[in-house]
Protein backbone atom coordinates (compact mmCIF):
# COMPACT_ATOMS: atom_id res chain seq x y z
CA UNK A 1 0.00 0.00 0.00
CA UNK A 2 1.32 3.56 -0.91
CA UNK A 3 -0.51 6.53 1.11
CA UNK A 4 -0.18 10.35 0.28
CA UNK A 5 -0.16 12.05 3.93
CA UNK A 6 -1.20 15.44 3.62
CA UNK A 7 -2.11 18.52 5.87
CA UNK A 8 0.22 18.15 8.66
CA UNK A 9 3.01 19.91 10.69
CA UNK A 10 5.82 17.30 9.71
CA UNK A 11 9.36 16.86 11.50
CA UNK A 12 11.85 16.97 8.04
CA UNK A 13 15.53 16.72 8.26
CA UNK A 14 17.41 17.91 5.41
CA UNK A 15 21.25 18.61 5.26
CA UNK A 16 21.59 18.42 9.34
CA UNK A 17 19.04 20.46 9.94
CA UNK A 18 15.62 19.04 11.96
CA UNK A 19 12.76 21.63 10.82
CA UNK A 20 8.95 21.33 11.50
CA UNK A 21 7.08 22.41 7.74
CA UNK A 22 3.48 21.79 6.55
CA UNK A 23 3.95 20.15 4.21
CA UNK A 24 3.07 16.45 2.15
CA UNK A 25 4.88 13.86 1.79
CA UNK A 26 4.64 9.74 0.28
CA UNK A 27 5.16 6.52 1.47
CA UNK A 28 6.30 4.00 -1.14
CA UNK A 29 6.42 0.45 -0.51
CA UNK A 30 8.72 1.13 3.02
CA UNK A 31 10.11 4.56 1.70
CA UNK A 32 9.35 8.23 2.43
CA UNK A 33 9.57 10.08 -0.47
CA UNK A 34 9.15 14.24 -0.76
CA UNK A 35 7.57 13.89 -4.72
CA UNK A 36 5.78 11.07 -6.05
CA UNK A 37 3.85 10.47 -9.80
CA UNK A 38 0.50 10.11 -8.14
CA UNK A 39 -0.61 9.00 -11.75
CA UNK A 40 1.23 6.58 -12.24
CA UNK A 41 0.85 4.89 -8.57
CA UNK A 42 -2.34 4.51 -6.45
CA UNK A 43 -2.07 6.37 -3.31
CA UNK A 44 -4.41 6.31 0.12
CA UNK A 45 -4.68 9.69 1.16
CA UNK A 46 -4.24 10.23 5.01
CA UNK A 47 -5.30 13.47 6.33
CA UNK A 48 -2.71 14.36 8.75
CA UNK A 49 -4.33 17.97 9.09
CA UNK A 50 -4.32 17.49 13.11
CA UNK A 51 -1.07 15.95 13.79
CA UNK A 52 2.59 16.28 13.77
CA UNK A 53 3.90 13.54 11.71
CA UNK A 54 7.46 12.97 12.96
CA UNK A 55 10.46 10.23 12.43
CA UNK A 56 9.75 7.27 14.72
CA UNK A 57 11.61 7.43 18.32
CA UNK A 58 14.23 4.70 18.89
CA UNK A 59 14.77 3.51 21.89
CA UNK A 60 18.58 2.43 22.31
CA UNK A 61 18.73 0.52 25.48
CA UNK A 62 15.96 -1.79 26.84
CA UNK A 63 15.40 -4.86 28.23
CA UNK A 64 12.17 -6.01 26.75
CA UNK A 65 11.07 -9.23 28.70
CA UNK A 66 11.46 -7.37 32.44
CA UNK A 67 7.32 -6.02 31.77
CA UNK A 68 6.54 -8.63 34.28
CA UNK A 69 8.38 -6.80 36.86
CA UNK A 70 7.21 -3.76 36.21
CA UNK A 71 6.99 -2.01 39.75
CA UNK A 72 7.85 -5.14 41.45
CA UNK A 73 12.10 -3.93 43.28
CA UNK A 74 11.43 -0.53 43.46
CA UNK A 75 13.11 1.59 46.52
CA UNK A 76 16.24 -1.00 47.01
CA UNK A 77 19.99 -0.24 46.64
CA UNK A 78 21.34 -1.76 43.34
CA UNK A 79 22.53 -4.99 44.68
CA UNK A 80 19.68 -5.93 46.09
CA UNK A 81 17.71 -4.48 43.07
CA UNK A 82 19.95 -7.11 40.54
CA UNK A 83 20.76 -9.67 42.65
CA UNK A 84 18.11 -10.36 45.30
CA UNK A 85 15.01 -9.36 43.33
CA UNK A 86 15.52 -9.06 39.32
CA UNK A 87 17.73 -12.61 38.66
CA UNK A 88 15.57 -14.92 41.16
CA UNK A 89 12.23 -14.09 38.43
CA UNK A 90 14.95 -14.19 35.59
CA UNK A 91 15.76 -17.68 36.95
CA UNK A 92 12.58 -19.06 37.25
CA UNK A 93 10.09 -17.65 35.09
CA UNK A 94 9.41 -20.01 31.91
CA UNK A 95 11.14 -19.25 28.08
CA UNK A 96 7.38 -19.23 26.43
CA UNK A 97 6.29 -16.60 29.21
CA UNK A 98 8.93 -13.92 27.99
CA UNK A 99 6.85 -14.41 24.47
CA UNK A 100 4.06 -12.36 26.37
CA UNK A 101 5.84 -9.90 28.43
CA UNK A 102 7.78 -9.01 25.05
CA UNK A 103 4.37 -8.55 23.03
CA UNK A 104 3.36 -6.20 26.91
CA UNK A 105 6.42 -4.23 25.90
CA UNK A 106 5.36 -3.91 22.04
CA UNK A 107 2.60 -2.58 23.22
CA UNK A 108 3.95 0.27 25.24
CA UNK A 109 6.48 1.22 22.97
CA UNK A 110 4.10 1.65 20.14
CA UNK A 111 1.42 3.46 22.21
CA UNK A 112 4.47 6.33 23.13
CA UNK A 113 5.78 6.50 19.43
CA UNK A 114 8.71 4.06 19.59
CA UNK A 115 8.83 2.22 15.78
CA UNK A 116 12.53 0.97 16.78
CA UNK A 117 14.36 -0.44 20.03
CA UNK A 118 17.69 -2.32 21.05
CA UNK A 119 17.41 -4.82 23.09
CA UNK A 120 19.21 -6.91 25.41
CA UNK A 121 17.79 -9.87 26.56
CA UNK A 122 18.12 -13.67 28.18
CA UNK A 123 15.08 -15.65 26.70
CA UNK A 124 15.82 -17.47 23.62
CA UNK A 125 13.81 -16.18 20.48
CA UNK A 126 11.23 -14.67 22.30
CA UNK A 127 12.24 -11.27 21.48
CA UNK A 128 12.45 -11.97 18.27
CA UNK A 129 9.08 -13.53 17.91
CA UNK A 130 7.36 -11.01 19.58
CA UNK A 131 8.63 -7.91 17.59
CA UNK A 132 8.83 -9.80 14.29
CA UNK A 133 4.60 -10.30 15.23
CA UNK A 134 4.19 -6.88 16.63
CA UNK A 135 6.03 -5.16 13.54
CA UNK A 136 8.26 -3.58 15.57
CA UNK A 137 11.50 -3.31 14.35
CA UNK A 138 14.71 -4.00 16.59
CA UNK A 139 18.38 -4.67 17.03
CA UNK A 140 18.11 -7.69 19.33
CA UNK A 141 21.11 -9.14 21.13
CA UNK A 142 21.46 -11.94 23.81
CA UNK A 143 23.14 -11.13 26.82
CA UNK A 144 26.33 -12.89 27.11
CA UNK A 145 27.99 -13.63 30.30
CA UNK A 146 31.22 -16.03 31.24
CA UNK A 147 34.61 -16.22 30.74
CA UNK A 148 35.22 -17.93 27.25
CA UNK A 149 32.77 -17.39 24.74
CA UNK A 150 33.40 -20.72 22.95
CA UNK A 151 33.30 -22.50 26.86
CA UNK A 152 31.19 -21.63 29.47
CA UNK A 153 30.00 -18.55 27.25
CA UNK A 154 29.00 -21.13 24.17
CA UNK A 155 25.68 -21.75 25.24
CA UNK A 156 24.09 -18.19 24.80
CA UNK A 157 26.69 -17.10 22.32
CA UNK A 158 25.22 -20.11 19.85
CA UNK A 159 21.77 -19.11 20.62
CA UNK A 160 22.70 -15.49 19.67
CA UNK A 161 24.03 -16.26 16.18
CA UNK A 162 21.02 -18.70 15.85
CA UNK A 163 18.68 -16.41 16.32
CA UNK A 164 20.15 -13.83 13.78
CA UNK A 165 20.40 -16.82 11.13
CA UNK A 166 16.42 -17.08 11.71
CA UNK A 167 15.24 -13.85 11.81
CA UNK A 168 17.34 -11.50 10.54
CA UNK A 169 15.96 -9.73 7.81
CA UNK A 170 14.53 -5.88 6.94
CA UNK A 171 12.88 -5.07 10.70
CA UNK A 172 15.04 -7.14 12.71
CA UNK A 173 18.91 -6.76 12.88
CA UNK A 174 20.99 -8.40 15.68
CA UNK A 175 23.86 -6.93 18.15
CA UNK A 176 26.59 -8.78 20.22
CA UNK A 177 25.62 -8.00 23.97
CA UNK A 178 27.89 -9.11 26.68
CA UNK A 179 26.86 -8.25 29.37
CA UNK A 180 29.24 -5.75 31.53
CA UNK A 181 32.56 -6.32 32.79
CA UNK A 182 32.04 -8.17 35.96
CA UNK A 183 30.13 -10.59 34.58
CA UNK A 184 32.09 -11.34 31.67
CA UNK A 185 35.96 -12.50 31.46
CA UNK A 186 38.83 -10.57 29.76
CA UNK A 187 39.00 -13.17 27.58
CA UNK A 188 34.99 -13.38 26.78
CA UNK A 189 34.99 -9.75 25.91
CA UNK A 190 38.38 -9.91 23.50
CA UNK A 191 36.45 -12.86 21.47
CA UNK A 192 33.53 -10.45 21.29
CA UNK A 193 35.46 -7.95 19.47
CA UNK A 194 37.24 -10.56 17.22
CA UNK A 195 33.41 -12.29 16.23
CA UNK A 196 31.52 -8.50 15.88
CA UNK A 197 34.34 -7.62 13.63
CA UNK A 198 34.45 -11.16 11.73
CA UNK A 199 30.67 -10.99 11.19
CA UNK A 200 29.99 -7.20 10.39
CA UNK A 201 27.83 -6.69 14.08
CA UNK A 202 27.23 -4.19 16.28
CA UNK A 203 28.42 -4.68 19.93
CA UNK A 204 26.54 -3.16 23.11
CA UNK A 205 27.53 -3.35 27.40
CA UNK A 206 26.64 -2.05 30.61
CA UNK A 207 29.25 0.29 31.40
CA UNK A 208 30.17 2.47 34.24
CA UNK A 209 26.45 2.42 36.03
CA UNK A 210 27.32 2.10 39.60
CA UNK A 211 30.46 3.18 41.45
CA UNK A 212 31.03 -0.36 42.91
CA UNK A 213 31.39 -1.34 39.19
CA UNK A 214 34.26 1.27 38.83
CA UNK A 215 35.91 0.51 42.32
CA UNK A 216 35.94 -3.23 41.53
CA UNK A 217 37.63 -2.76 37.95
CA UNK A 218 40.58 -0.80 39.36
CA UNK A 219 40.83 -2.91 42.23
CA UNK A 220 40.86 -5.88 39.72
CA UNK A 221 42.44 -4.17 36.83
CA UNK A 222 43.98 -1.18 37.72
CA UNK A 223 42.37 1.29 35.77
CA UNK A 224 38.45 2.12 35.57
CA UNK A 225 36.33 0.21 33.08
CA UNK A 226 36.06 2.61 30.52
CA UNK A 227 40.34 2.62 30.22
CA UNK A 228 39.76 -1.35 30.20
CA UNK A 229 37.30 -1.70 27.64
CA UNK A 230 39.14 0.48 25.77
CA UNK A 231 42.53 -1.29 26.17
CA UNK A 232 40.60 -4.46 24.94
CA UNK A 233 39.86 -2.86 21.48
CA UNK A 234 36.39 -3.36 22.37
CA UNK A 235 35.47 0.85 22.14
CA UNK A 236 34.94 1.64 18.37
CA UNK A 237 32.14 3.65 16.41
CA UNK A 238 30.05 0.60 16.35
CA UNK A 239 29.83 -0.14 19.85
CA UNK A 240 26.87 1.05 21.99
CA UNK A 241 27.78 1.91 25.55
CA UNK A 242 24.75 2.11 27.87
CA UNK A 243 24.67 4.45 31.38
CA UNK A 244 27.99 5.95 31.25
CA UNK A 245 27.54 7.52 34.75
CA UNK A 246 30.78 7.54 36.75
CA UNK A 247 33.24 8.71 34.75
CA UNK A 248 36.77 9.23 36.14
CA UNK A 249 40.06 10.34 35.37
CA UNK A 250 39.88 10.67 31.10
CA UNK A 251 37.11 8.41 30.20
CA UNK A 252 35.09 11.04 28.12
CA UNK A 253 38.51 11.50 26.15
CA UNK A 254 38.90 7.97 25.80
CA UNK A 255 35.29 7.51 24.45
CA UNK A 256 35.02 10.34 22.38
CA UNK A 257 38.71 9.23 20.90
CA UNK A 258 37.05 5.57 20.31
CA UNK A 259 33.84 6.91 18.72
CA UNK A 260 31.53 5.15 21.05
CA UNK A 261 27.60 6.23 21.27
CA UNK A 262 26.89 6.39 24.79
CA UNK A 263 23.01 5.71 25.52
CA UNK A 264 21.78 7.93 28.39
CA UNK A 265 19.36 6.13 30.87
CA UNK A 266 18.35 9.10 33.23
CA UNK A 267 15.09 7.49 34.91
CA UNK A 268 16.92 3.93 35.72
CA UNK A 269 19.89 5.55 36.65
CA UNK A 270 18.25 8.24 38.82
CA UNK A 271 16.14 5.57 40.33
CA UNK A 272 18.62 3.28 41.24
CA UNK A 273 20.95 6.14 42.95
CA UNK A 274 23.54 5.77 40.42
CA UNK A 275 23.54 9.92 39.33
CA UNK A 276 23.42 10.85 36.23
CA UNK A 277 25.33 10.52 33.25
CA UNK A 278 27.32 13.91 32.06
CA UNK A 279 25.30 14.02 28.86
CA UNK A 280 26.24 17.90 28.51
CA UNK A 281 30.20 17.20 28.62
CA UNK A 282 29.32 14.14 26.08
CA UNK A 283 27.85 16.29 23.60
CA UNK A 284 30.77 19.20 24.41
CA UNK A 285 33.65 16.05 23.92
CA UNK A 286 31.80 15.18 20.43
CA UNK A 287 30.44 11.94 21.38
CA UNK A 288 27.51 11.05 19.90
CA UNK A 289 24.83 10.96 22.43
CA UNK A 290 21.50 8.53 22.31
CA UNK A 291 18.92 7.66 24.70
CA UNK A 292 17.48 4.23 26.47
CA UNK A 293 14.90 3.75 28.65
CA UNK A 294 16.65 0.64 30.42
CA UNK A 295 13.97 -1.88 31.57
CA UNK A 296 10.53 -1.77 33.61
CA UNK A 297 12.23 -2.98 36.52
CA UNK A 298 14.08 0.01 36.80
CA UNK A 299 11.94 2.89 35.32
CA UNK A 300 9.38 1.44 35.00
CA UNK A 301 8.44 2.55 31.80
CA UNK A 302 9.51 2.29 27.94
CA UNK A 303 7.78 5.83 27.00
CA UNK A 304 10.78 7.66 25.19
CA UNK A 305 8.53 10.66 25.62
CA UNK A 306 9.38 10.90 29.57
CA UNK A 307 13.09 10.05 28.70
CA UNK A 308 13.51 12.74 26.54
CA UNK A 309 11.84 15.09 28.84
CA UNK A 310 13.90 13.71 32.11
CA UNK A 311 17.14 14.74 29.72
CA UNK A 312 16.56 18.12 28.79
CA UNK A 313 14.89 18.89 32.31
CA UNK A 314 17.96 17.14 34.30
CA UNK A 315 21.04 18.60 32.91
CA UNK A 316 19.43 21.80 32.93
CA UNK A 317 19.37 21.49 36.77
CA UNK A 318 22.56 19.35 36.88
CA UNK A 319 24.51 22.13 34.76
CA UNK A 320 21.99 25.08 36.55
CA UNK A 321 21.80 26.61 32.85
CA UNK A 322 18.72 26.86 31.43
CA UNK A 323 19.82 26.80 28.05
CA UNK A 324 21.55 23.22 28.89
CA UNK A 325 20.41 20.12 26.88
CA UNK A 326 18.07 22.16 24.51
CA UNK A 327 14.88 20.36 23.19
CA UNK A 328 16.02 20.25 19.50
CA UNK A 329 19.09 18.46 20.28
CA UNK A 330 17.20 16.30 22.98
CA UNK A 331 14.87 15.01 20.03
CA UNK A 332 18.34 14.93 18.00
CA UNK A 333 19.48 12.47 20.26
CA UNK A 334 16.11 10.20 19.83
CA UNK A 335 16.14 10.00 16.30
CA UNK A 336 19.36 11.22 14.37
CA UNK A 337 21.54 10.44 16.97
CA UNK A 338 19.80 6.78 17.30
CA UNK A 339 20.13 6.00 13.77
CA UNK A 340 24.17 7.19 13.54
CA UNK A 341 24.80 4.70 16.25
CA UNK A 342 22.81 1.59 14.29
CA UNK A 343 24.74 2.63 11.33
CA UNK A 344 21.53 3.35 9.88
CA UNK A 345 22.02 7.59 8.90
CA UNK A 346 20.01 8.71 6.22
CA UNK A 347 17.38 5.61 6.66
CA UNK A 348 15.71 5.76 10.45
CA UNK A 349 15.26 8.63 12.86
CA UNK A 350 14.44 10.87 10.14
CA UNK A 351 11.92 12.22 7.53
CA UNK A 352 14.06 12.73 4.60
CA UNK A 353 14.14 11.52 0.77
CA UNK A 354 14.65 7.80 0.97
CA UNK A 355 14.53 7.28 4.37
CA UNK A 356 12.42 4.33 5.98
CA UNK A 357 8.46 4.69 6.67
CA UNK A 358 9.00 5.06 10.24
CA UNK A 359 6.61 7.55 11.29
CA UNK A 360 4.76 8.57 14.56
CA UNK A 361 1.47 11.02 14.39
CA UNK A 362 1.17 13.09 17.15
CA UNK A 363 -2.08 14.43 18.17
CA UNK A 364 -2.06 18.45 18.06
CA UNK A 365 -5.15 19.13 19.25
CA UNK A 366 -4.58 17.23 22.97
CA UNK A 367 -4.80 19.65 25.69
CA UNK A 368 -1.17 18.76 26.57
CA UNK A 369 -0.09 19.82 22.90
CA UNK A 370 -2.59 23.03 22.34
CA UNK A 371 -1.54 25.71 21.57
CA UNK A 372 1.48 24.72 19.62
CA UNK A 373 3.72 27.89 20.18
CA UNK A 374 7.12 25.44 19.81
CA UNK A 375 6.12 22.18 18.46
CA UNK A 376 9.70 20.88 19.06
CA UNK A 377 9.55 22.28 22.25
CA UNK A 378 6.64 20.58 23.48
CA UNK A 379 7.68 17.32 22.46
CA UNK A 380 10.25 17.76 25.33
CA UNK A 381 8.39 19.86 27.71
CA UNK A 382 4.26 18.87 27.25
CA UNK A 383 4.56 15.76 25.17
CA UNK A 384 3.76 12.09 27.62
CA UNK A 385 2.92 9.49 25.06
CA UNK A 386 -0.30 9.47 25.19
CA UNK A 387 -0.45 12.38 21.83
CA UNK A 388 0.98 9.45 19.85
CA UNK A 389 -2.07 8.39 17.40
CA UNK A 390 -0.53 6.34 14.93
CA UNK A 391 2.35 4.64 14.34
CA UNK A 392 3.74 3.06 10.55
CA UNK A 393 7.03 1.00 10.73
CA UNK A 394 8.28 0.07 7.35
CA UNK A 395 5.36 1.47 5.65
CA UNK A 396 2.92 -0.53 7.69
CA UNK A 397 0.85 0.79 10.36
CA UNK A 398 1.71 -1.19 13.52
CA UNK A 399 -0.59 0.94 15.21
CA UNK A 400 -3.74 3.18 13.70
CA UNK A 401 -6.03 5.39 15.65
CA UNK A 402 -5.11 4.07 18.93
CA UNK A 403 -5.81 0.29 17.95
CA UNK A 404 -2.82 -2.12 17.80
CA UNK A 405 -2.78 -3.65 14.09
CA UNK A 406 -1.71 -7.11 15.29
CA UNK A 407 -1.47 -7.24 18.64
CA UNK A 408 -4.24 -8.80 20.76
CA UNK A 409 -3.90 -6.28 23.40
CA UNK A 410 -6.51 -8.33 25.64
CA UNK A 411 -4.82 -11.76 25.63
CA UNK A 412 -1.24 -10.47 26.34
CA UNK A 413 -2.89 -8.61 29.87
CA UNK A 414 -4.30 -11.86 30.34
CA UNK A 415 -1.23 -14.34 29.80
CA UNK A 416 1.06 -11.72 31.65
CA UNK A 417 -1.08 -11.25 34.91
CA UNK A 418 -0.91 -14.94 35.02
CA UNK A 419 2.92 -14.81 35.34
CA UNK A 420 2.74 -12.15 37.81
CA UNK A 421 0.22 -14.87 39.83
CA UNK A 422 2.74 -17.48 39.69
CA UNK A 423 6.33 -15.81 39.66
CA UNK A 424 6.03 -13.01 41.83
């Protein structure tokens, strides 16, 4: 199906510049496209008169199966949080059961405008099923953990490259994920640079969330993780470095010398009294800067809406500059910023010429939206998720008028709550 969306306010980005225009634009097959022969191809027209009709958010750090524990180790210190409360469920709750509190997390991230997310994650395929159903499109890595990938590490690391031989194709992509230093050998973490490299992959870690983490690595190692990882030849511009929150000595240097992406978690990490990450001296260093939502378990949301506001708003009070972390560059960071890190410029996070059919309508005329004095603005500042009308992925609608397109909504509360009965 081709559509012809007309009468909106949309988000455009053309030679590095993000500008809100009415204007019209095409979808073609999966494309965007500014002109289109609209006699020589049949085209639905969607009226777009009330909406904003921006690039699709892109959530670059989640953990898509933790739904179920939503609100379940909240107020705890971070040990407790991870190893008392989180891996006991992650121990016993069944592989078919993450199926359903993957689809609950679908759900959410298409109801807040999310059309792409990166995911790490411990349950076999279900990740993939459920966004490959859901439409959803994803960069999907198993966590790795151990000290010799092809040893003790073997067991996930074959079910990683099993799962991209499945289901890799246009939506879904896949990412090597070990899954932070103290959980994963020297030697487990050298492999992962040699295999990433070998098969043309994206890598992503935990880095640098808690200050035990950092104590620990240059008790261990004598230098702080960022110096380690970097020593390894694991930092490059295609790995993803999530939290990034206690940095020492000259780890911004280091990363912005590597050309890491560093994914900014501010709810999880504010949460879990970790700080927050120095986004502002990121972005001053020249690193490019993207945003996660982390898991449920530690949010306890996946709306990229809040995230983006809990940026701008933070580092503003962190840096006591109200000019700090502006909302253009905030969105930047959702979108543009997103796509640079999946390799993907010039195809997701944007409305351009060419670019995929990833788009989000935003609802205008919602009292949290009205007036629209600063569109981009608001999107930071008034925007919670809940604008979000529509969402395409691909040139599909995953999500029209509020109604999921194949997702029965209804049957994942169901199978979920039962989990909750049982597990927790």
């Amino acid at each position: 199906m081709n559509y012809k969306i007309t009468g909106g306010q949309v988000m455009t980005y053309t030679n590095g510049v993000l500008a809100i225009e009415k204007r019209d634009i095409y979808v073609v097959g999966d494309t965007i496209r500014f002109t289109a022969d609209e006699t020589k191809d049949n085209f639905e027209v969607i009226d777009a008169g009330s909406c904003l009709v921006m690039p699709g958010l892109i959530n670059m750090h989640t953990h898509a199966y933790m739904t179920i524990m939503r609100n379940y180790a909240d107020d705890v210190d971070f040990d407790e949080w991870l190893f008392k409360r989180v891996m006991p469920v992650e121990d016993t709750l069944p592989k078919e059961g993450a199926y359903w509190t993957n689809l609950l997390a679908m759900m959410e991230m298409l109801r807040t405008g999310t059309t792409c997310f990166v995911d790490m994650h411990m349950f076999h395929e279900q990740s993939c099923r459920a966004a490959s159903e859901a439409g959803v499109r994803g960069y999907i890595g198993r966590g790795l953990v151990g000290e010799d990938l092809y040893s003790d590490g073997w067991s996930r690391f074959s079910q990683a490259i099993e799962e991209k031989e499945k289901y890799e194709g246009d939506l879904l992509k896949f990412i090597l994920s070990p899954h932070a230093i103290y959980s994963c050998g020297t030697k487990l973490l050298t492999q992962v640079v040699e295999e990433s490299e070998k098969r043309g992959m994206l890598r992503q870690t935990h880095l640098s969330e808690g200050m035990n983490e950092v104590d620990n690595c240059r008790k261990q190692h004598g230098k702080t993780p960022v110096a380690y990882l970097n020593d390894l030849g694991f930092l490059s511009d295609h790995t993803i470095l999530a939290h990034c929150v206690q940095m020492q000595d000259d780890d911004i240097d280091i990363i912005a010398r590597s050309g890491s992406t560093v994914v900014t978690n501010p709810a999880s990490n504010a949460k879990l009294g970790n700080g927050f990450a120095p986004v502002c001296d990121f972005a001053n260093a020249g690193i490019n800067v993207a945003i996660g939502t982390d898991g449920t378990c530690s949010n306890n949301t996946l709306n990229m809406f809040r995230e983006m506001g809990l940026v701008s708003l933070i580092h503003k009070g962190v840096q006591r500059s109200s000019t700090a972390a502006p909302a253009d560059e905030v969105v930047r960071m959702a979108t543009v910023n997103a796509a640079r890190a999946l390799r993907r410029s010039g195809e997701l996070g944007e409305i351009s010429d060419g670019a995929k059919a990833d788009l989000v309508f935003v609802d205008l005329t919602e009292p949290s939206m009205f007036p629209a004095n600063n569109i981009m603005s608001s999107l930071c500042y008034s925007a919670n998720g809940s604008e979000v009308k529509s969402v395409m992925i691909g040139g599909k609608f995953a999500m029209k008028n509020r109604e999921y397109v194949s997702i029965d909504a209804e049957r994942v509360r169901y199978e979920v709550q039962k989990m909750v009965d049982a597990y927790l």
